[in-house]
Protein backbone atom coordinates (compact mmCIF):
# COMPACT_ATOMS: atom_id res chain seq x y z
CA UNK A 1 -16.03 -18.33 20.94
CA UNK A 2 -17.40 -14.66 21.21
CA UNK A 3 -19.29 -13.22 18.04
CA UNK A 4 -18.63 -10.10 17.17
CA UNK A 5 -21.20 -7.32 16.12
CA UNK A 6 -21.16 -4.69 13.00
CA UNK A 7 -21.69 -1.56 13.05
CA UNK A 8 -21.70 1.30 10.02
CA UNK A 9 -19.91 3.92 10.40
CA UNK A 10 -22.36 6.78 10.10
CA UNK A 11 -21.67 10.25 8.81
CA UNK A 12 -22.72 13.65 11.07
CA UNK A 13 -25.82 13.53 8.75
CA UNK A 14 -26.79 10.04 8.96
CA UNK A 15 -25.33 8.55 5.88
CA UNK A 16 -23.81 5.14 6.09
CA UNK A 17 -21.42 4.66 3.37
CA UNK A 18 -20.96 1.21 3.45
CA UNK A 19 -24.31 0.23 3.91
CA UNK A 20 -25.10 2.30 0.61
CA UNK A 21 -22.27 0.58 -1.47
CA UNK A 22 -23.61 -2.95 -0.32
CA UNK A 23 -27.33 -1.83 -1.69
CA UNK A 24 -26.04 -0.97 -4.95
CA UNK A 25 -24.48 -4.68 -5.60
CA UNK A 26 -26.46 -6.98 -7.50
CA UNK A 27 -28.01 -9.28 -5.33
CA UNK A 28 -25.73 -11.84 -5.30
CA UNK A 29 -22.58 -9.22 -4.93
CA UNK A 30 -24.09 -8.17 -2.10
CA UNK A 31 -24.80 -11.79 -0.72
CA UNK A 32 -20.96 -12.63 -0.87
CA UNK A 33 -20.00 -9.69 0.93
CA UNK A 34 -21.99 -10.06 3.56
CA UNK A 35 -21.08 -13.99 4.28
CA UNK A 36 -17.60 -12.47 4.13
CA UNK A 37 -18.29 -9.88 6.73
CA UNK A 38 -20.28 -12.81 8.75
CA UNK A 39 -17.20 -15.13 8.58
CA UNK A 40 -15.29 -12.19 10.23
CA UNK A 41 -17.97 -11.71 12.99
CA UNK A 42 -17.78 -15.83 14.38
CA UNK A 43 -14.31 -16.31 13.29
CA UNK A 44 -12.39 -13.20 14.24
CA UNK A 45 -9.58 -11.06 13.13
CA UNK A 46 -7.81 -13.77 11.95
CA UNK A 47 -10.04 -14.42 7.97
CA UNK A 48 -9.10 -10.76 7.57
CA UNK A 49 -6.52 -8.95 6.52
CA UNK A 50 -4.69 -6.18 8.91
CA UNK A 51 -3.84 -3.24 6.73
CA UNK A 52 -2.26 -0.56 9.17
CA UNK A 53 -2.82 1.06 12.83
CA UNK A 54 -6.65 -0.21 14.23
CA UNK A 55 -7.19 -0.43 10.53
CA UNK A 56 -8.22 -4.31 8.77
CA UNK A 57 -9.70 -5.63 5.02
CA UNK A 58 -12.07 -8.04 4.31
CA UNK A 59 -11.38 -9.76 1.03
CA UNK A 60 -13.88 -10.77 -1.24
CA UNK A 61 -14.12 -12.21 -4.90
CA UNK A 62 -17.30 -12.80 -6.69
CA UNK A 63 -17.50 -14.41 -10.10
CA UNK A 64 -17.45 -11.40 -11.80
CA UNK A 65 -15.98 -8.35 -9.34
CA UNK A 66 -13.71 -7.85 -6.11
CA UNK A 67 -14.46 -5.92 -3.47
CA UNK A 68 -13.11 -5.01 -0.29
CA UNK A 69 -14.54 -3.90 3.27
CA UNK A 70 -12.00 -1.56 5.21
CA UNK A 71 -12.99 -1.68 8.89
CA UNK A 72 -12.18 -1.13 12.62
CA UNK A 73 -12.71 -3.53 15.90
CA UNK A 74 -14.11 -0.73 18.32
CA UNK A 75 -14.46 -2.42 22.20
CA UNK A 76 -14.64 -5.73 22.67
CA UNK A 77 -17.62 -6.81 20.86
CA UNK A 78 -17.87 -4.36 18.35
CA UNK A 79 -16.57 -4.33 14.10
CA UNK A 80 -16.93 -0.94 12.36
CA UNK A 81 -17.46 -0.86 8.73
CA UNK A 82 -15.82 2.30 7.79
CA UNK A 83 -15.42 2.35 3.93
CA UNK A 84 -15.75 -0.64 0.78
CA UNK A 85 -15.15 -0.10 -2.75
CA UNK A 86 -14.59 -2.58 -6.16
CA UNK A 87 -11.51 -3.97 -5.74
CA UNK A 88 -8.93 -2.50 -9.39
CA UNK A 89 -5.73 -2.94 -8.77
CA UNK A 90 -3.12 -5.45 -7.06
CA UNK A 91 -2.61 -3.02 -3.54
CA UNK A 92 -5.39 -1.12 -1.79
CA UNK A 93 -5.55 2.10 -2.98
CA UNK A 94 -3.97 4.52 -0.63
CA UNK A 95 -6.83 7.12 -0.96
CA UNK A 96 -9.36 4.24 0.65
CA UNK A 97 -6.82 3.36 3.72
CA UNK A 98 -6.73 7.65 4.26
CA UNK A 99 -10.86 7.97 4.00
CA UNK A 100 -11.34 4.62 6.28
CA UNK A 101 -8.71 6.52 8.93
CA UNK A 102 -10.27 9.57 8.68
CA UNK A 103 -13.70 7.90 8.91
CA UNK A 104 -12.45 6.25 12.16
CA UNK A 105 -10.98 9.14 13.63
CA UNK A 106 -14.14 11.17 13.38
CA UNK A 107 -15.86 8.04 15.11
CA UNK A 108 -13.91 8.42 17.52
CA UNK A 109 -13.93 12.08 17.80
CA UNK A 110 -17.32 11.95 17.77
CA UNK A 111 -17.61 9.10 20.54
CA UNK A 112 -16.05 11.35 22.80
CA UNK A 113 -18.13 15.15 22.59
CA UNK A 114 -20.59 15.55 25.50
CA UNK A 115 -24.29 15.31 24.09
């Protein structure tokens, strides 16, 4: 089976979103999500959810809290975190599948302008 690789999604100034939401988890929050992420990376597409377009969830429940990671497979080999919030209501909030689209499309805008 072929493992698959994260990758942030980094703003024009460096900032990587998700990375920064995971750090402000307790400790164990931030555990979970990350074996949830992992479990994506060796099994696939196929432990998350597909939410619309290129565009997927990762579910995850802690004791105390939900949270979700919106993401992207770029290439072959490649998963891009693009936005992850506390999980409040029953659907995803529209507002997060818009920024995690946007997010991706300025990846990919990006990707493409000659250094």
């Amino acid at each position: 089976m072929i493992r698959l690789r994260w990758r942030d999604y980094r703003t024009e100034k460096g900032r990587r979103p998700v990375r920064e939401f995971i750090a402000s988890l307790t400790p164990t929050e931030a555990v979970e999500v990350l074996a949830a992420m992992h479990d994506v990376a060796t099994l696939g597409l196929t432990v998350a959810r597909h939410l619309r377009g290129d565009l997927y969830e990762v579910r995850v429940s802690t004791d105390s809290r939900d949270f979700r990671v919106l993401f992207a497979q770029e290439a072959k080999f490649v998963l891009l975190s693009l936005s992850a919030f506390k999980k409040r209501t029953q659907k995803t909030p529209l507002a997060e599948i818009e920024l995690a689209l946007a997010r991706l499309a300025d990846w990919r805008e990006r990707g493409r302008r000659p250094s």
